[in-house]
C-alpha atoms as a PDB file:
ATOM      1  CA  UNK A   1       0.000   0.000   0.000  1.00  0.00           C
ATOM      2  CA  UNK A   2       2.236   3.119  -1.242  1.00  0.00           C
ATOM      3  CA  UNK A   3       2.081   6.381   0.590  1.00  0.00           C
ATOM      4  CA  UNK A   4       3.265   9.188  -1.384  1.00  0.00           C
ATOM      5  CA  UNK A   5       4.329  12.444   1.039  1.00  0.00           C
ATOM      6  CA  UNK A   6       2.632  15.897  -0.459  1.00  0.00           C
ATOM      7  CA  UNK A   7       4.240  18.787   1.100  1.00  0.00           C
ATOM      8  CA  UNK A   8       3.897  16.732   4.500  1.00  0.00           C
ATOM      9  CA  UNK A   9       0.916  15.391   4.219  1.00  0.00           C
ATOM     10  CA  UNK A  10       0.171  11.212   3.525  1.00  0.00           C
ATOM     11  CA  UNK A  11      -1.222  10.449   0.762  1.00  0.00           C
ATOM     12  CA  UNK A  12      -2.115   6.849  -0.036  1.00  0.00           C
ATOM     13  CA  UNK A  13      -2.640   4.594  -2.962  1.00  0.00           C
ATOM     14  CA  UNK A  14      -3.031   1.336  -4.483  1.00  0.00           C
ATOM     15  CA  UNK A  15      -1.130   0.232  -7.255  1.00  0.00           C
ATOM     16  CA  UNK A  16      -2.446  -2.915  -8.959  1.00  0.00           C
ATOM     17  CA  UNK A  17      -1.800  -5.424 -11.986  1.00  0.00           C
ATOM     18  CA  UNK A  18       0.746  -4.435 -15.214  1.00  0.00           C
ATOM     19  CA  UNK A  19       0.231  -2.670 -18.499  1.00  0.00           C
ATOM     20  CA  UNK A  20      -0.985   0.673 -19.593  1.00  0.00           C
ATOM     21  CA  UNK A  21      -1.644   2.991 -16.692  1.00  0.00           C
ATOM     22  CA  UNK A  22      -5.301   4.150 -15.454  1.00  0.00           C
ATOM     23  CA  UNK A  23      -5.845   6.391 -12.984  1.00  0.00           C
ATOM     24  CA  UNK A  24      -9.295   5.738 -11.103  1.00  0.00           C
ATOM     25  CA  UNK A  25     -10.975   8.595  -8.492  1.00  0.00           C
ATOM     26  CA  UNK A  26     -13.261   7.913  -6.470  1.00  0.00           C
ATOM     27  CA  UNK A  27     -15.965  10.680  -5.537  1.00  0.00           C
ATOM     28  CA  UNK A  28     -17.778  12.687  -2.722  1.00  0.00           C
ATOM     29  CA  UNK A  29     -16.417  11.697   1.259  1.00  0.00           C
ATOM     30  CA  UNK A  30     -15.809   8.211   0.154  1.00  0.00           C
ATOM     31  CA  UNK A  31     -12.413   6.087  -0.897  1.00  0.00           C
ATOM     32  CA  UNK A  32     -10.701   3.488  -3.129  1.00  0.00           C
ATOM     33  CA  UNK A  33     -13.002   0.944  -0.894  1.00  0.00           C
ATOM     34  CA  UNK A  34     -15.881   2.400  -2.677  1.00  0.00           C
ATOM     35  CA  UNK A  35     -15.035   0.893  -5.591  1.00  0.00           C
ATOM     36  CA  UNK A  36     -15.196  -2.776  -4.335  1.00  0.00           C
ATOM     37  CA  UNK A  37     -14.180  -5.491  -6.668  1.00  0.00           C
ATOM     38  CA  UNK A  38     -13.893  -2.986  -9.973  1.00  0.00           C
ATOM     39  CA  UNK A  39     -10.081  -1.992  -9.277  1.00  0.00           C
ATOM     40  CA  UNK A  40      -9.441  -6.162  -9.418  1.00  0.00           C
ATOM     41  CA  UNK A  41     -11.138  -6.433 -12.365  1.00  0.00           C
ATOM     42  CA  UNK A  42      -9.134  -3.521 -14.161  1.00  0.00           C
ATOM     43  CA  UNK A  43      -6.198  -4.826 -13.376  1.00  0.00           C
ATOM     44  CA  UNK A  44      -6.359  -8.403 -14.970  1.00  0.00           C
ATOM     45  CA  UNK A  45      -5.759  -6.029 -18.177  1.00  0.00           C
ATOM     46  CA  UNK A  46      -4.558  -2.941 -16.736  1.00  0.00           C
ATOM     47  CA  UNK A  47      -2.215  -1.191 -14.438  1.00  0.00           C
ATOM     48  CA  UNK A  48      -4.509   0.717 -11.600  1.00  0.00           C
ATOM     49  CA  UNK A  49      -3.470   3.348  -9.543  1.00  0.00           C
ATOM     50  CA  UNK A  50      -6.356   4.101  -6.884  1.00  0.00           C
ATOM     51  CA  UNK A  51      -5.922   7.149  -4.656  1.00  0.00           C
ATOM     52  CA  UNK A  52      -7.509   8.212  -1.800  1.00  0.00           C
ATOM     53  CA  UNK A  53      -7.644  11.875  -2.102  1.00  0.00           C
ATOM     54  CA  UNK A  54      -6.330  13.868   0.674  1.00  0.00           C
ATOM     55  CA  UNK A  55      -8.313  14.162   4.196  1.00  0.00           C
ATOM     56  CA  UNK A  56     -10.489  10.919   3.348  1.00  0.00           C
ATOM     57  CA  UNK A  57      -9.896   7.142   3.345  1.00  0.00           C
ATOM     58  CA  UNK A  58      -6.757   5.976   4.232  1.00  0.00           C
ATOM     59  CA  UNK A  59      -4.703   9.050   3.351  1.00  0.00           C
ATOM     60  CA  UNK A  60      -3.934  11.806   5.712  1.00  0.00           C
ATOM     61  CA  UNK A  61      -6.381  13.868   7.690  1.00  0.00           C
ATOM     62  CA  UNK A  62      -5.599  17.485   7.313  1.00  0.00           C
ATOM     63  CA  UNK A  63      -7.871  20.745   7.625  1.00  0.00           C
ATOM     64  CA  UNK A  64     -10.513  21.941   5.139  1.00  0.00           C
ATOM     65  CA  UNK A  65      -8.634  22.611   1.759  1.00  0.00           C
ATOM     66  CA  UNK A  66      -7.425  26.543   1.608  1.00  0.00           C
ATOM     67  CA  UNK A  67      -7.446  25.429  -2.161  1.00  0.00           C
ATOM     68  CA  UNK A  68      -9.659  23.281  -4.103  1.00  0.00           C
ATOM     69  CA  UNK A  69      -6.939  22.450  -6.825  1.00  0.00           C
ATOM     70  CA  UNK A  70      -4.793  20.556  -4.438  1.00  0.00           C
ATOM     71  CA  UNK A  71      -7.120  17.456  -5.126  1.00  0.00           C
ATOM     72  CA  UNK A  72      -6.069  17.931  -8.933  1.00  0.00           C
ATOM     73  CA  UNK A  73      -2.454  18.725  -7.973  1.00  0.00           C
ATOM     74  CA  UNK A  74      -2.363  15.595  -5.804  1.00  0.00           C
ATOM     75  CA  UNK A  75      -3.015  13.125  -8.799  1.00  0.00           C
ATOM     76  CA  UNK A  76      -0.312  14.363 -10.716  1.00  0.00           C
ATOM     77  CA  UNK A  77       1.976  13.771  -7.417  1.00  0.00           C
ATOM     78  CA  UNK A  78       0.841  10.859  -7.489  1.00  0.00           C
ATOM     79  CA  UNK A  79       1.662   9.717 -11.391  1.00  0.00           C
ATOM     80  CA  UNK A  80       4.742  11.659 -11.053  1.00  0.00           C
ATOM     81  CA  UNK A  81       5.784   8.612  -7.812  1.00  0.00           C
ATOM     82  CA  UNK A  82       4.105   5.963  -9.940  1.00  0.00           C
ATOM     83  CA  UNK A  83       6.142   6.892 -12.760  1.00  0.00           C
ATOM     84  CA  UNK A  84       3.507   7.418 -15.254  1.00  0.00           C
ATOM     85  CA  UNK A  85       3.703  10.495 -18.013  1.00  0.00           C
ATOM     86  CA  UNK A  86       0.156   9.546 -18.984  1.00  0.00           C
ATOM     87  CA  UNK A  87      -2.741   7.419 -18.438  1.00  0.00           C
ATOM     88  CA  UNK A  88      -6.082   7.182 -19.065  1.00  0.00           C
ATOM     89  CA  UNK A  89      -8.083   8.275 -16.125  1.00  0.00           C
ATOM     90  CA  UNK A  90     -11.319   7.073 -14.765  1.00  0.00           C
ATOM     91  CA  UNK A  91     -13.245   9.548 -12.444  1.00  0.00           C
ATOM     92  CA  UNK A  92     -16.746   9.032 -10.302  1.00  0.00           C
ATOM     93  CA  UNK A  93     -19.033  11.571  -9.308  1.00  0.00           C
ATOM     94  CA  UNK A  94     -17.196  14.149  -7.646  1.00  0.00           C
ATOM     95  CA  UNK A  95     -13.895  12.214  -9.547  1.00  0.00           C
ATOM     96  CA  UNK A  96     -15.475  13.511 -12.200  1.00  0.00           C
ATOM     97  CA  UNK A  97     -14.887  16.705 -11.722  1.00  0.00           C
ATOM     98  CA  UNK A  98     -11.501  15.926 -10.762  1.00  0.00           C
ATOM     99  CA  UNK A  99     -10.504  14.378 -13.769  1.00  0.00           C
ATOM    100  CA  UNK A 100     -12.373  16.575 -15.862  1.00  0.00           C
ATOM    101  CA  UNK A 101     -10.118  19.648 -14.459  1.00  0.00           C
ATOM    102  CA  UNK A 102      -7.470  17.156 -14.580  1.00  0.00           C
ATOM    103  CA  UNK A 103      -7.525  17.190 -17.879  1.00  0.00           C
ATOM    104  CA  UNK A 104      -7.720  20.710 -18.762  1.00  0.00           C
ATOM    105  CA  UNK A 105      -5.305  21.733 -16.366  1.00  0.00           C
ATOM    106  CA  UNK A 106      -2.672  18.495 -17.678  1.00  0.00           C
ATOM    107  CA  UNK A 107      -3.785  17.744 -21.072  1.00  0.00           C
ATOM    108  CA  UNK A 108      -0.654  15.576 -21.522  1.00  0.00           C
ATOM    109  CA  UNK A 109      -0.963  13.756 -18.614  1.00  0.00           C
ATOM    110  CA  UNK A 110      -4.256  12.295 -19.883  1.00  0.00           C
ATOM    111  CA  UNK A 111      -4.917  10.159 -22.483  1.00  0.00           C
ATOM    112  CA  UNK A 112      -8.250   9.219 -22.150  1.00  0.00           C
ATOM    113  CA  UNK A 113     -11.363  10.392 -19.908  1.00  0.00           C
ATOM    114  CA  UNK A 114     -14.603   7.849 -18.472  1.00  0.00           C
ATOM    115  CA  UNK A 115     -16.540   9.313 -16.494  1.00  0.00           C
ATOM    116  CA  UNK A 116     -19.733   7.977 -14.309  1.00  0.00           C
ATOM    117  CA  UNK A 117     -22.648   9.354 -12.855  1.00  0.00           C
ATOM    118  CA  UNK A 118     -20.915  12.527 -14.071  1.00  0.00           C
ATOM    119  CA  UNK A 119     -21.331  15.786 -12.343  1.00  0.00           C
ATOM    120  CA  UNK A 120     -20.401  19.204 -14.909  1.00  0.00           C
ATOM    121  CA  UNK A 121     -21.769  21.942 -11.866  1.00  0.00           C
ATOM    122  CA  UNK A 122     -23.877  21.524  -9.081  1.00  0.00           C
ATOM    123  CA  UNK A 123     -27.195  22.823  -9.377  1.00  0.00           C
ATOM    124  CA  UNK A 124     -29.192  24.951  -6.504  1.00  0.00           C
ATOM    125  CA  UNK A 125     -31.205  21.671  -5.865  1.00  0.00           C
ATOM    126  CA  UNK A 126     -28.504  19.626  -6.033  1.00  0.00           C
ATOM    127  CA  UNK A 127     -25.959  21.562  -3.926  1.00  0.00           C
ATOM    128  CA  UNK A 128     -29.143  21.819  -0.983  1.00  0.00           C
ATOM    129  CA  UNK A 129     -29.317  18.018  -1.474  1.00  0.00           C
ATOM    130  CA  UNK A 130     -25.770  17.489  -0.790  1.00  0.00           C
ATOM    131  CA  UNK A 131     -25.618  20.024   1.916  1.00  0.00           C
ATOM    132  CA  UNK A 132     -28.419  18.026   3.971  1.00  0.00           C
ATOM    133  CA  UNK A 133     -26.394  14.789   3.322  1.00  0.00           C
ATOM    134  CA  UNK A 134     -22.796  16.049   4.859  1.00  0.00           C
ATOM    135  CA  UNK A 135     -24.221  18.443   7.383  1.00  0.00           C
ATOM    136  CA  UNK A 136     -26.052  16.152  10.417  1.00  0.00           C
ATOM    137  CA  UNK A 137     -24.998  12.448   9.589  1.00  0.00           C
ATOM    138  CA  UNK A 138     -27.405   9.864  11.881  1.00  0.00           C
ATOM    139  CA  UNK A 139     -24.562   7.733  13.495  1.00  0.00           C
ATOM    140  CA  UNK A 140     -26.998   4.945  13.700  1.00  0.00           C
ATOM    141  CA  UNK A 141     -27.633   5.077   9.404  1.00  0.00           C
ATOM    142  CA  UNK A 142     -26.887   2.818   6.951  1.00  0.00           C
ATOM    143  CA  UNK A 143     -24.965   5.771   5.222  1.00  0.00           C
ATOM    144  CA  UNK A 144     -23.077   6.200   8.374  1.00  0.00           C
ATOM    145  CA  UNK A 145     -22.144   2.188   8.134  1.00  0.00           C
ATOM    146  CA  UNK A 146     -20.429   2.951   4.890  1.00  0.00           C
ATOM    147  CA  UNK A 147     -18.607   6.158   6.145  1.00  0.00           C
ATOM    148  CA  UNK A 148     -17.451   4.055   8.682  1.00  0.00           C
ATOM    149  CA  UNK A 149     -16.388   1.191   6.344  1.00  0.00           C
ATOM    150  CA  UNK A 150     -14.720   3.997   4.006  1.00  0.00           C
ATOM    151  CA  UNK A 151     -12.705   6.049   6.712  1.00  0.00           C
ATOM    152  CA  UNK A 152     -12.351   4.121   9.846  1.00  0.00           C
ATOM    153  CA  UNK A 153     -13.952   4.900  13.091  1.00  0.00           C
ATOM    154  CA  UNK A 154     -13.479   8.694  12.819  1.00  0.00           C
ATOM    155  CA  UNK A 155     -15.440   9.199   9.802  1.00  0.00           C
ATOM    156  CA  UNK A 156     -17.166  11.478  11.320  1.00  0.00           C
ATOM    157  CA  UNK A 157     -14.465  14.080  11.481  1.00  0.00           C
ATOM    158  CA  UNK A 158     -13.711  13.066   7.770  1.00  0.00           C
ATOM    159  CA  UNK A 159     -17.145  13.958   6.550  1.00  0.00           C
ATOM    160  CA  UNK A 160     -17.050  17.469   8.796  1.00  0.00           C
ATOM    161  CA  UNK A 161     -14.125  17.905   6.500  1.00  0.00           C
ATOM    162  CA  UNK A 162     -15.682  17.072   2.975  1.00  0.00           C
ATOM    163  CA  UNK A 163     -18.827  19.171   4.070  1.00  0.00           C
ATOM    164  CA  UNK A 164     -16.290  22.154   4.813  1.00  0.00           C
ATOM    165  CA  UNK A 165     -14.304  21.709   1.895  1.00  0.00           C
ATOM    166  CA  UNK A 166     -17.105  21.488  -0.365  1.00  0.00           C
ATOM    167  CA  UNK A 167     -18.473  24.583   1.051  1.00  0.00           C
ATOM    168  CA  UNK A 168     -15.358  26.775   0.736  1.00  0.00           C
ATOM    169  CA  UNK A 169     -14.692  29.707  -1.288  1.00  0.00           C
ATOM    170  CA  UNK A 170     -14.205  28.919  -5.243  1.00  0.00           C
ATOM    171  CA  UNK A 171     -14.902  25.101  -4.168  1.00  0.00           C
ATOM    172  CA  UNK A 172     -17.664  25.018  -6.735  1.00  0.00           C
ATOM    173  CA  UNK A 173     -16.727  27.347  -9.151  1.00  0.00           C
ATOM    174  CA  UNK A 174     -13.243  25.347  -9.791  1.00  0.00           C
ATOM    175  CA  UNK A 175     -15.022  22.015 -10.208  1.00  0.00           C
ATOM    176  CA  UNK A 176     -17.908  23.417 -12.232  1.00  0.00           C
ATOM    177  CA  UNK A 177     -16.422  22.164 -15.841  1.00  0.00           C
ATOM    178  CA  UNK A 178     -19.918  22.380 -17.835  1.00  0.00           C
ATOM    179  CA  UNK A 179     -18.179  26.191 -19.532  1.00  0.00           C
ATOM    180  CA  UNK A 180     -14.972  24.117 -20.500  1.00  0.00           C
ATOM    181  CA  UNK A 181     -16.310  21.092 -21.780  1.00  0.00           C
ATOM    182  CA  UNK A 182     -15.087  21.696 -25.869  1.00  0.00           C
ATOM    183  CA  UNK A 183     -11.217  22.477 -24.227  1.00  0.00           C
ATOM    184  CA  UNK A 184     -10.733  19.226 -22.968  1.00  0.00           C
ATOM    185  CA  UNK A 185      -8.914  17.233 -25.904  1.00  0.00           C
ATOM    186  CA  UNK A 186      -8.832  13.540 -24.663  1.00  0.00           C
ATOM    187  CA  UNK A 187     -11.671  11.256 -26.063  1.00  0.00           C
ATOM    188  CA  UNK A 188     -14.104  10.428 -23.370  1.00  0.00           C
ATOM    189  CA  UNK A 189     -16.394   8.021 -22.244  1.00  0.00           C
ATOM    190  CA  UNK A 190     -19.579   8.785 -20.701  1.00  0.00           C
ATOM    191  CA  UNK A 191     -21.321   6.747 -18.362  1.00  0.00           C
ATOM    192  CA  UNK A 192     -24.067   6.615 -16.325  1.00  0.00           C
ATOM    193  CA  UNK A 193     -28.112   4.995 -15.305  1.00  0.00           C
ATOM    194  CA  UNK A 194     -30.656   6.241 -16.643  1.00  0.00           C
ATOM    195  CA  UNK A 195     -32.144   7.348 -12.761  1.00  0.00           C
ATOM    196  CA  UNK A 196     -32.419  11.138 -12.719  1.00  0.00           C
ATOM    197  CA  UNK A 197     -31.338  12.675  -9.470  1.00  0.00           C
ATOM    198  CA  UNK A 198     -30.679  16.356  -8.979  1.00  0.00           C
ATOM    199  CA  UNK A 199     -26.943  15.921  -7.550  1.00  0.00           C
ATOM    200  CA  UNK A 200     -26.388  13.652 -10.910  1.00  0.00           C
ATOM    201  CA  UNK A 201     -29.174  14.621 -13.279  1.00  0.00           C
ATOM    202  CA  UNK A 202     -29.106  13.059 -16.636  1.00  0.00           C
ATOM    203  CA  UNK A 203     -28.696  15.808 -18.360  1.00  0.00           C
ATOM    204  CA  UNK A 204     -25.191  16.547 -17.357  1.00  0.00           C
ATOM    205  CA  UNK A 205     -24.326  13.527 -19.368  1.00  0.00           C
ATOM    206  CA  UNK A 206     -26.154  14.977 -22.142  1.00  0.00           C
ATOM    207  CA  UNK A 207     -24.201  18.134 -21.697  1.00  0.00           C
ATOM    208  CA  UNK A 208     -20.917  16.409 -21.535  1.00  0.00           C
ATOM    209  CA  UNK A 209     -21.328  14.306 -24.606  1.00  0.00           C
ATOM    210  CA  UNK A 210     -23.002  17.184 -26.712  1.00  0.00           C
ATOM    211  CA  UNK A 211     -19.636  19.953 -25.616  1.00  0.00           C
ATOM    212  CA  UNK A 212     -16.839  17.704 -25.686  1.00  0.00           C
ATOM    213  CA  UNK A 213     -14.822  17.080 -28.607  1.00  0.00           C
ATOM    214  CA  UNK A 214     -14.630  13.089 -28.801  1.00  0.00           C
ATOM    215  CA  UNK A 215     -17.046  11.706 -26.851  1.00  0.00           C
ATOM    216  CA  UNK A 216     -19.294   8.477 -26.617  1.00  0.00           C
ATOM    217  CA  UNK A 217     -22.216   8.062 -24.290  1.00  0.00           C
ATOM    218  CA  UNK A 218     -23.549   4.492 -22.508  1.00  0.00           C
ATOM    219  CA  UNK A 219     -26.654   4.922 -20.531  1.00  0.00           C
ATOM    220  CA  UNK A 220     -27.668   1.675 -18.885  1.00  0.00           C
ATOM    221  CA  UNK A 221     -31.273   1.101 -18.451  1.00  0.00           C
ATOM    222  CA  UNK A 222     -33.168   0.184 -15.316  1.00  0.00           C
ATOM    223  CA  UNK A 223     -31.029   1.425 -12.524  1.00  0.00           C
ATOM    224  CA  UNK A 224     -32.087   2.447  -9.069  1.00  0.00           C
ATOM    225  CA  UNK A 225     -29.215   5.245  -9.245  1.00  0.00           C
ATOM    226  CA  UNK A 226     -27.105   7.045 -11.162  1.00  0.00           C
ATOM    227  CA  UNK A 227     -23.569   4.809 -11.466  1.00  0.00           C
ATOM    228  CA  UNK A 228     -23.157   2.334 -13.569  1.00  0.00           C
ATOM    229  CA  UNK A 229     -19.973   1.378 -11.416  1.00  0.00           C
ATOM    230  CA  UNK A 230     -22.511   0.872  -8.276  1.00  0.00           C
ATOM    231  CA  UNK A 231     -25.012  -1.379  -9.678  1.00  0.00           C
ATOM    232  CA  UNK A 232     -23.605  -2.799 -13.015  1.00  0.00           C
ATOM    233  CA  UNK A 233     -19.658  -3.544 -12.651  1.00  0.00           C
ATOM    234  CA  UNK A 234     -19.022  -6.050 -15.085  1.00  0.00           C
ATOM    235  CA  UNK A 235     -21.157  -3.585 -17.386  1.00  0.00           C
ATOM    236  CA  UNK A 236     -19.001  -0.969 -16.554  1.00  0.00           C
ATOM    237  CA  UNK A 237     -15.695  -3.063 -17.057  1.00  0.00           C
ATOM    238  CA  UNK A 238     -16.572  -4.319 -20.696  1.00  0.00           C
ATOM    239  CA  UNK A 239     -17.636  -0.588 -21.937  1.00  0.00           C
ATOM    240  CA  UNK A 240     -14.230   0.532 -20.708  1.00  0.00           C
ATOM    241  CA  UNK A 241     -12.298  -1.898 -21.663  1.00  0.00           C
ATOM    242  CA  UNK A 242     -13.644  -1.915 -25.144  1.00  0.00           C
ATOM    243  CA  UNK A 243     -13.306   1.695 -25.311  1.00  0.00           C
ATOM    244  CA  UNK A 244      -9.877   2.013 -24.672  1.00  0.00           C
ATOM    245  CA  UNK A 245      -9.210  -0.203 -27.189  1.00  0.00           C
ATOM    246  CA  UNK A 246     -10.940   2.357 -29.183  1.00  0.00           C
ATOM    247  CA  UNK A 247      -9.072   4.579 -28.436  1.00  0.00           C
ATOM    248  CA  UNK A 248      -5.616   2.731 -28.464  1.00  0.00           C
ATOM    249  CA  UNK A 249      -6.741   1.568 -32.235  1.00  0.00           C
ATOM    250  CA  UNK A 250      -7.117   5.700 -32.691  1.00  0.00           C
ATOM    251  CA  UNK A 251      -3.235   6.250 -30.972  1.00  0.00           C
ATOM    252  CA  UNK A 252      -2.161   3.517 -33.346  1.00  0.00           C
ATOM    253  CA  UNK A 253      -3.293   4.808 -36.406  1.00  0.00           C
ATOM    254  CA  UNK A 254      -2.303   8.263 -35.906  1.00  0.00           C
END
């Protein structure tokens, strides 16, 4: 289990399996543990490097983030250790706005974007939604149980810190990538269910695919929420796996 030291603070990471590098980020207060058996799976044809970003999961606790583009900063710390110029990056939920500004802020660095249940900028409903999830956790709730299985016993403090660093100033604005969609050059897969929610709402996938340069667009049918990763893995694994051989085919050829 690597642990790469950022300016003093711990961050850790898994690094899994051989061949071309992906980078996969998980989203909002959760960890690498969120994504169960799908790092495995990557990895029987992949090399996977699985962070968890700073203050949550295993990695360091530290205070709210003075600046929201330390999370982005941190991932290229973290390919810079792992030795990787480029890779194609994989990005959940919040870790979709991560690697979305990852790759306008490091266009090099990535090769390839997939992104599920993406998010391209909170709206009003949405950002009230989330605000009433972080803000008075029930200990005794199921989503408690998995904060607890994410973070360890002082999950607690970890959320308090996600539901501060959310909140700061230019916390929103930075991740808000819907204006910036046609900059980003890698070719991206979209993902996501076809349940509308208004943290994920299906339209932001619309969005995405409509702005971006090179995009292609899976909705699976029939799911309770919003990931594909959550409720239809080995789904999730073929589309990606046949994609970036897409998109290798495309390198190839070039």
């Amino acid at each position: 289990m690597p642990k790469l030291d950022a300016d003093g603070v711990q961050l850790h990471y898994e690094d899994l399996g051989a061949g071309e590098p992906l980078l996969l980020i998980h989203g909002a207060a959760a960890s690498g543990r969120w994504f169960g058996d799908l790092p495995h799976e990557l990895a029987k044809q992949r090399r996977v490097i699985m962070p968890d970003l700073r203050g949550l999961g295993q990695s360091q606790r530290v205070e709210p983030l003075a600046r929201p583009e330390l999370w982005v900063e941190d991932m290229c710390r973290i390919l810079d250790t792992a030795g990787v110029d480029r890779a194609d990056v994989i990005g959940v939920s919040l870790g979709s706005r991560i690697a979305g500004r990852l790759a306008l802020e490091q266009p090099a660095r990535v090769r390839s974007l997939v992104v599920d249940a993406p998010i391209v900028g909170l709206s009003s409903s949405g950002h009230a939604a989330l605000k009433s999830v972080f803000s008075t956790p029930d200990p005794n709730s199921d989503q408690a149980r998995e904060w607890r299985f994410l973070h360890g016993e002082d999950w607690q403090e970890v959320v308090a810190f996600y539901s501060a660093t959310r909140n700061g100033d230019g916390f929103q604005e930075y991740y808000t990538v819907r204006d910036r969609l046609s900059e980003i050059e890698a070719p991206t897969l979209i993902c996501r269910g076809d349940f509308d929610d208004s943290i994920h709402p299906v339209d932001d996938a619309f969005v995405w695919h409509k702005n971006a340069k090179s995009s292609e667009l899976m909705i699976a049918p029939g799911l309770s929420q919003s990931s594909v990763i959550l409720e239809r893995p080995d789904d999730f694994v073929r589309a990606v796996q046949d994609f970036l051989l897409r998109v290798e085919s495309d390198v190839a050829a070039s």
